[in-house]
Protein backbone atom coordinates (compact mmCIF):
# COMPACT_ATOMS: atom_id res chain seq x y z
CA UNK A 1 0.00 0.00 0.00
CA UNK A 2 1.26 3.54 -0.62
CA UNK A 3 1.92 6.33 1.25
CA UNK A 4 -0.88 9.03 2.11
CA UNK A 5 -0.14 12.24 -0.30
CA UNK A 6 1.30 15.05 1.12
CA UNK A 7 -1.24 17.13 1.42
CA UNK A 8 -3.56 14.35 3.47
CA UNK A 9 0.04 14.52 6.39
CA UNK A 10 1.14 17.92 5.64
CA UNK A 11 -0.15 20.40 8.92
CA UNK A 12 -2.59 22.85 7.67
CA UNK A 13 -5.40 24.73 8.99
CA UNK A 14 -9.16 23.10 8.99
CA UNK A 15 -10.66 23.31 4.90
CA UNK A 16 -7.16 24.67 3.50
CA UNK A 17 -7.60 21.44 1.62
CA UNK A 18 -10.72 20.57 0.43
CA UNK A 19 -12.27 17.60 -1.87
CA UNK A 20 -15.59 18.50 -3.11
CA UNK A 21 -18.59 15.66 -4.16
CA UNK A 22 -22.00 16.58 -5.04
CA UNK A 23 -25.26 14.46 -3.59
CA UNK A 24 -28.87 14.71 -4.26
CA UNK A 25 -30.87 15.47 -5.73
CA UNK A 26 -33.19 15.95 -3.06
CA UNK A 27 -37.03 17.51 -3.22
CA UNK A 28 -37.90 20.52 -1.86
CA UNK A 29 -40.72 23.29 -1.02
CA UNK A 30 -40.26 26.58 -1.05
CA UNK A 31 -43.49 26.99 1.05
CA UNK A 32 -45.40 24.51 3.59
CA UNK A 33 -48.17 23.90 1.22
CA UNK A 34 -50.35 20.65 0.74
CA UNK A 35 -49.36 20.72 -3.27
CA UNK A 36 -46.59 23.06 -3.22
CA UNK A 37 -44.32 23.15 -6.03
CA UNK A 38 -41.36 20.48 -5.47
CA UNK A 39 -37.40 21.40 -6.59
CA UNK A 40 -34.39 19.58 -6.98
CA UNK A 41 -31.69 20.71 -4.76
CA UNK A 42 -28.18 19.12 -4.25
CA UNK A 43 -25.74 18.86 -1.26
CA UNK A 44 -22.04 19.80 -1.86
CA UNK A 45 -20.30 18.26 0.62
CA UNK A 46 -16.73 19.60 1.38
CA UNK A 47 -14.15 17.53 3.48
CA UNK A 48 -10.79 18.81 5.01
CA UNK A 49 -7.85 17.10 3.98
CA UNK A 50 -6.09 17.40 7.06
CA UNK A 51 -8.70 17.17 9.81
CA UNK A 52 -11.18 14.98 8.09
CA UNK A 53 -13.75 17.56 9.47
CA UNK A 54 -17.33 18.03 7.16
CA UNK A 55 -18.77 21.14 5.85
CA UNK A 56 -22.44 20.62 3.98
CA UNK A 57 -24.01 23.31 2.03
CA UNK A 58 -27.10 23.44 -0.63
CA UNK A 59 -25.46 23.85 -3.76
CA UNK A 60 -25.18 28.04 -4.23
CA UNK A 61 -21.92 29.63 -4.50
CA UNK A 62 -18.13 29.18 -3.45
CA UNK A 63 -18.04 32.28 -1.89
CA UNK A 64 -20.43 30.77 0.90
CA UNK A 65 -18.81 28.10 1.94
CA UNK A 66 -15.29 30.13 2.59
CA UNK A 67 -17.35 32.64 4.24
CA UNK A 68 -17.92 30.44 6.94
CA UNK A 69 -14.78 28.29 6.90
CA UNK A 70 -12.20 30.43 5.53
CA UNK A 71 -10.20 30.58 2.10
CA UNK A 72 -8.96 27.40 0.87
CA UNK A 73 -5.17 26.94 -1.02
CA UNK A 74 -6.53 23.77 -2.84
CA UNK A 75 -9.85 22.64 -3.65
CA UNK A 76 -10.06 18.31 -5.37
CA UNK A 77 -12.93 17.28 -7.18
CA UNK A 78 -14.03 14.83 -9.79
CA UNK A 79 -13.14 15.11 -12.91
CA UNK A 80 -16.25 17.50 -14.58
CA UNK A 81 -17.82 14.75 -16.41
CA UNK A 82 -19.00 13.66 -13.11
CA UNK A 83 -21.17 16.84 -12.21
CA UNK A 84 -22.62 16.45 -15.59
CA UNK A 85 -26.58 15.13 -15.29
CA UNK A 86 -30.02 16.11 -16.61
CA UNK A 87 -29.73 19.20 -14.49
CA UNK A 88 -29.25 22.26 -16.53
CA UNK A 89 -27.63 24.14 -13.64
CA UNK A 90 -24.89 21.26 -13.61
CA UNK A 91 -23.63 21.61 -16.72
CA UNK A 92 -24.01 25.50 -16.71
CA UNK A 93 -21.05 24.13 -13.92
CA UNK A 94 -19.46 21.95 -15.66
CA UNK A 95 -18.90 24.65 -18.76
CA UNK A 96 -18.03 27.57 -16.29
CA UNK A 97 -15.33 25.10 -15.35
CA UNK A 98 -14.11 23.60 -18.20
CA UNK A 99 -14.15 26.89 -19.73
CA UNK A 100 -13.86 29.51 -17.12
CA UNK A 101 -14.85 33.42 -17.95
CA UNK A 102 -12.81 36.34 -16.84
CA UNK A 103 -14.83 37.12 -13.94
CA UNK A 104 -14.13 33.20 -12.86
CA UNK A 105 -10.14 32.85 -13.38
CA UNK A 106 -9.39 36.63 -11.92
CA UNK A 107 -11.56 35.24 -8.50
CA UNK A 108 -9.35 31.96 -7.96
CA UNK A 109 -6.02 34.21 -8.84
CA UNK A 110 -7.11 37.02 -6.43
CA UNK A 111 -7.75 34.28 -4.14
CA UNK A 112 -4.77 32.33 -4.55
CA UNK A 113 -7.09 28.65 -4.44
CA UNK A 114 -5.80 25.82 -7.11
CA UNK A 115 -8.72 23.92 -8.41
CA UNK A 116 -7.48 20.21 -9.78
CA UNK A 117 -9.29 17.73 -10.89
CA UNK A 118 -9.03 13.84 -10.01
CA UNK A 119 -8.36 11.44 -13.30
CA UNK A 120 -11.67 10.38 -15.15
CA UNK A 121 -14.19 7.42 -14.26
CA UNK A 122 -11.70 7.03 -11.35
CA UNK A 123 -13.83 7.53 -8.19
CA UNK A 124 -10.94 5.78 -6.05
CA UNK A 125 -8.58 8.83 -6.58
CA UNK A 126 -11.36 10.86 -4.56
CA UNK A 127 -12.20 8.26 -1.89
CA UNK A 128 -11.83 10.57 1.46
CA UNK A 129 -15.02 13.03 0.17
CA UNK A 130 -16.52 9.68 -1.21
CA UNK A 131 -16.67 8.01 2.04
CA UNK A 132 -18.15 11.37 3.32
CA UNK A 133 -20.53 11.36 0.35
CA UNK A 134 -21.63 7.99 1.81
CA UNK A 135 -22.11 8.84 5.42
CA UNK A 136 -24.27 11.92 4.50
CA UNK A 137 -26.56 10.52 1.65
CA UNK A 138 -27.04 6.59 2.81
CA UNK A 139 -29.54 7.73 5.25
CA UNK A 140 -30.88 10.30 4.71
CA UNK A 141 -32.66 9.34 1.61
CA UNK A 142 -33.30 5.82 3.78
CA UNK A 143 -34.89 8.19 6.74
CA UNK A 144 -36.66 10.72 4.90
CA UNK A 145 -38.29 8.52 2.42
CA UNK A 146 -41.42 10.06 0.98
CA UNK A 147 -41.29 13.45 3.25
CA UNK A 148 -40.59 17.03 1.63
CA UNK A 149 -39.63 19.09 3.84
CA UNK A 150 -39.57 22.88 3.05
CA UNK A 151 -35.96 24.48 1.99
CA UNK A 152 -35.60 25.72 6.07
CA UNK A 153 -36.11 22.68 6.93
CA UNK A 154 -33.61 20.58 4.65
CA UNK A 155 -31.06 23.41 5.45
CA UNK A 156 -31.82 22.80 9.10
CA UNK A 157 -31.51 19.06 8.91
CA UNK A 158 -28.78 18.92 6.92
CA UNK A 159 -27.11 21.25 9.47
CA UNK A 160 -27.72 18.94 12.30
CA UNK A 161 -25.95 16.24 10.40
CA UNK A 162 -22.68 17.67 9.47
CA UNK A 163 -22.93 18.55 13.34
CA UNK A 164 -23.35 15.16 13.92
CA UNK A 165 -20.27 13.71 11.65
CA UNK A 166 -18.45 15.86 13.39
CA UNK A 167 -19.02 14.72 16.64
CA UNK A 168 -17.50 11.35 15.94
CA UNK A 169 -14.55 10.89 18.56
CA UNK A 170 -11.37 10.53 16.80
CA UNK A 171 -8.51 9.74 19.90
CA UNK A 172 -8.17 10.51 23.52
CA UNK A 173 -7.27 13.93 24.78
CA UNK A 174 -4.69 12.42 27.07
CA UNK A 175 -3.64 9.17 28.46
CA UNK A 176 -4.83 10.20 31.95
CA UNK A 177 -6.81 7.27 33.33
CA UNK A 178 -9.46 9.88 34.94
CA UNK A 179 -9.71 11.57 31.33
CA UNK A 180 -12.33 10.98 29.35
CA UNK A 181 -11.84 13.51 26.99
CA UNK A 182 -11.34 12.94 23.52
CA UNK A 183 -10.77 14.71 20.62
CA UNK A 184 -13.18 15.10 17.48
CA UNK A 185 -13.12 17.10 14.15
CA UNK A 186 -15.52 19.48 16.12
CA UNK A 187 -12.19 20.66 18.05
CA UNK A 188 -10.52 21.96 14.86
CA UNK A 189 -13.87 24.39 13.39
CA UNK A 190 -15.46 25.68 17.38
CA UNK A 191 -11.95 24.50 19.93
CA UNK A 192 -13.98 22.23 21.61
CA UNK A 193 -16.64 19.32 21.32
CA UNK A 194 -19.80 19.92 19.08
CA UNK A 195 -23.08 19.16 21.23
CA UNK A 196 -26.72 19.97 20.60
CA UNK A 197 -29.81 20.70 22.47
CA UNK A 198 -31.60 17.63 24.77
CA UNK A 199 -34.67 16.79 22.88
CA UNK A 200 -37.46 14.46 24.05
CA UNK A 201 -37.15 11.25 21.74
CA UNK A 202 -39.73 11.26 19.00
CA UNK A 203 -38.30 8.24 16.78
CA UNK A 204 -41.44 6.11 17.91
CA UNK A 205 -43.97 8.35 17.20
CA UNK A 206 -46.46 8.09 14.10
CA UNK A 207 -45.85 11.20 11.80
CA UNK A 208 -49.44 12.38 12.27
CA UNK A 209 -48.90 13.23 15.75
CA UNK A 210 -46.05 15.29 15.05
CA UNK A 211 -45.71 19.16 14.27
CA UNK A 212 -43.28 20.45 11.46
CA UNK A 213 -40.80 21.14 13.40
CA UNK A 214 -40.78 17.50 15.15
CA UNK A 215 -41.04 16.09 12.09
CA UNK A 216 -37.58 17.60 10.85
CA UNK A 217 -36.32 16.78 14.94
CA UNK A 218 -37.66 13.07 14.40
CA UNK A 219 -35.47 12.62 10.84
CA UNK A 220 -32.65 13.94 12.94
CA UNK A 221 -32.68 11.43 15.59
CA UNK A 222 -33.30 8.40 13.17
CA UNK A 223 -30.04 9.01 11.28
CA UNK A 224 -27.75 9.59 14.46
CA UNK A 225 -29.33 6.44 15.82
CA UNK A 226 -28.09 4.40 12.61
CA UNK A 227 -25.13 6.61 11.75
CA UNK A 228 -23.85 5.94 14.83
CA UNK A 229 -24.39 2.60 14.98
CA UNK A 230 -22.85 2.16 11.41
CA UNK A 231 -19.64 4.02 12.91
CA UNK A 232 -19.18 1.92 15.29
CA UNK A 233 -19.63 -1.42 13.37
CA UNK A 234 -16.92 0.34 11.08
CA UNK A 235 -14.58 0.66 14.13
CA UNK A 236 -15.18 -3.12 15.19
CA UNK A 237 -14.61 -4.40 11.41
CA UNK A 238 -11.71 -6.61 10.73
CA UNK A 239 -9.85 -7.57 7.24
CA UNK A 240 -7.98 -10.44 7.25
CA UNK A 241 -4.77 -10.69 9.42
CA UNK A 242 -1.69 -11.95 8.85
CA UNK A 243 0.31 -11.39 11.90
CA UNK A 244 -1.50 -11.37 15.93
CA UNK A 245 -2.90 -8.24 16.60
CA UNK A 246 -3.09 -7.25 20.13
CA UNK A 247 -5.34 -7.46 22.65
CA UNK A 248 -7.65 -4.90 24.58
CA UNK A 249 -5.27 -3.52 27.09
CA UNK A 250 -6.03 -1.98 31.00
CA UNK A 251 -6.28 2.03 30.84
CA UNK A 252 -7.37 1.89 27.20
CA UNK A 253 -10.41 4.05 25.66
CA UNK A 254 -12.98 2.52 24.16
CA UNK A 255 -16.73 3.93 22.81
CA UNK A 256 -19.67 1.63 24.31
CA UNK A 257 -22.40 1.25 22.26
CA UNK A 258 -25.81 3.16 23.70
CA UNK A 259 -28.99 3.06 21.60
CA UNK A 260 -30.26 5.80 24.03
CA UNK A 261 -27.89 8.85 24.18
CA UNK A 262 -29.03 11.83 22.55
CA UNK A 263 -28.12 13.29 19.60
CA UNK A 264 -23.65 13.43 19.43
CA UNK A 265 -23.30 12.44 22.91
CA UNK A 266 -20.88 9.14 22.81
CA UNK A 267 -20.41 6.92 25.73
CA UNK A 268 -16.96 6.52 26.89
CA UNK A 269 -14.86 4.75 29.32
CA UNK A 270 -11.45 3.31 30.14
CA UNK A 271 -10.86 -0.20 30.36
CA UNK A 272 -10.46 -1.59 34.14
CA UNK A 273 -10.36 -5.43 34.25
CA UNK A 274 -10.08 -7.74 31.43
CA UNK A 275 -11.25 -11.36 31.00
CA UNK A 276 -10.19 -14.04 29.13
CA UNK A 277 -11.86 -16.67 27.32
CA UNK A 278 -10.90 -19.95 26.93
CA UNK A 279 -8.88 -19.43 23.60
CA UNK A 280 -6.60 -17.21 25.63
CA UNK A 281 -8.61 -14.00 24.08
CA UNK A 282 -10.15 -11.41 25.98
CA UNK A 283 -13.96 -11.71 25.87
CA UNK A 284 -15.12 -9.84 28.60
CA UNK A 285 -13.84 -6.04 30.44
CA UNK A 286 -15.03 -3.80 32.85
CA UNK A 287 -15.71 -0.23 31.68
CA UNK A 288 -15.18 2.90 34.33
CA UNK A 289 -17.41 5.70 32.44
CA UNK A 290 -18.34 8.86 34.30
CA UNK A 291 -22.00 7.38 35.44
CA UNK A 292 -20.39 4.06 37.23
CA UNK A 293 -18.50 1.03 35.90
CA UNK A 294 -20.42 -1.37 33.48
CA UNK A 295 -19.21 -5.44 32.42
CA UNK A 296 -19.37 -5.44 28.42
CA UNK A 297 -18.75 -8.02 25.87
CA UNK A 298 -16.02 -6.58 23.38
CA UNK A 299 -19.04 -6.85 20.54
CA UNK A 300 -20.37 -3.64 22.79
CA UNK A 301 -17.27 -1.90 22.46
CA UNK A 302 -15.14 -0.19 20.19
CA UNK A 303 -11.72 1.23 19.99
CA UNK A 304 -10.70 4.63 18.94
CA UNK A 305 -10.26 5.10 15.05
CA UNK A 306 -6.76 6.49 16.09
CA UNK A 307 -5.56 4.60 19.15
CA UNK A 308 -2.72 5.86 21.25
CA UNK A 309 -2.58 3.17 23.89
């Protein structure tokens, strides 16, 4: 396997390298109407190189997603052939790039930002933002199903959810058996750990029952119940081996899985006892969280993506 490119190692601030992917398209309302008109709309979803933090905006304008995240050096994409669809506005895109006006090539000079382009009908070359494409779009068209939501409310869910992959916990603040702080891509965009607001849980409740605003609050909560259980399955996966890998160590942090936290709160705890099965593996261990200490099976844990035990 290769090395990572430079620019994936390299220090840099949050978004200074970006990889761009388009999603959708997604229907819309413009007003809360019965038989209101629908629209397309489509999510550009914008990934940091260096961080692995998530930015999600409704398809508009460049200049709106470095007013809130700052000017980028170098922004990756698929080659255009892959923005091209039945959507007019797309390849209106796809031309301004291929063959960009004045107004177009004096904006990325005066802004110093290199656009390049990955090599055709070669998705691989742009896996990072395709792996985020995945996480956004997988459920959400799953969840929402037949629902259109008003453009407020898309925005608003589609908000929540780059809140929420940024939430994921990427390693431990510091190896401080009483810490259980950890750091997330949060960290690099506010300095500290992305929460939300305690909401009553409405995932069980028929849709008829439910305002507008539950509604979008209910859509919410169903994807950070299965995107969260998805992430952790991903931490537990494993390829084939070649070599012994190690074991679940005492002081190490681990996420336990929860079906009942609310919306980016992640359970976690330091490992106190271990036990062993009869294969010589450890099976069992005893989790110290901050509510109390809790026997799991190691299919109800996880490690850290990056583990610094």
């Amino acid at each position: 396997m290769g090395n990572l490119p430079s620019e994936r190692v390299n220090i840099s601030g949050p978004f200074t390298i970006t990889g761009l992917d388009l999603c959708g398209p997604y229907l819309v309302k413009y007003k809360n109407q019965r038989k209101g008109t629908l629209n397309k709309v489509y999510i550009c979803v914008c990934i940091c190189f260096s961080t692995k933090a998530i930015h999600l905006e409704l398809l508009a304008t460049l200049k709106r997603f470095t007013s809130r995240r700052g000017r980028c050096s170098k922004i990756y994409t698929d080659n255009a052939t892959n923005f091209v669809g039945s959507n007019s506005k797309l390849k209106k895109f796809y031309k301004l790039i291929n063959f960009p006006d004045e107004n177009l090539a004096n904006y990325f000079t005066s802004e110093g930002i290199d656009w390049n382009f990955i090599p055709p009908k070669s998705p691989h070359f742009g896996g990072l933002w395709e792996a985020g494409v995945k996480s956004v779009k997988h459920h959400l068209k799953r969840t929402i199903g037949n629902l259109h939501f008003t453009y407020e409310e898309f925005e608003t869910i589609m908000i929540q959810i780059e809140g929420i992959l940024n939430s994921r916990p990427l390693t431990p603040l510091s190896s401080d058996e009483d810490n259980f702080d950890v750091l997330t891509p949060g960290h690099f965009l506010i300095g500290r750990p992305i929460s939300s607001i305690p909401e009553p849980f409405l995932t069980d409740i028929n849709e008829n029952r439910l305002s507008r605003w539950q509604k979008t609050t209910k859509v919410v909560q169903r994807i950070w119940k299965k995107w969260k259980s998805d992430y952790l399955n991903t931490l537990q996966a494993r390829s084939k081996w070649m070599a012994e890998k190690d074991d679940l160590i005492i002081g190490q942090m681990v996420l336990i899985k929860d079906d009942f936290l609310p919306i980016n709160t992640w359970l976690l705890g330091r490992i106190l006892e271990v036990y062993y099965g009869s294969d010589g593996k450890v099976r069992v261990v005893k989790v110290r969280t901050k509510s109390g200490n809790f026997k799991r099976t190691i299919n109800k844990i996880a490690v850290l993506p990056i583990d610094t035990s």
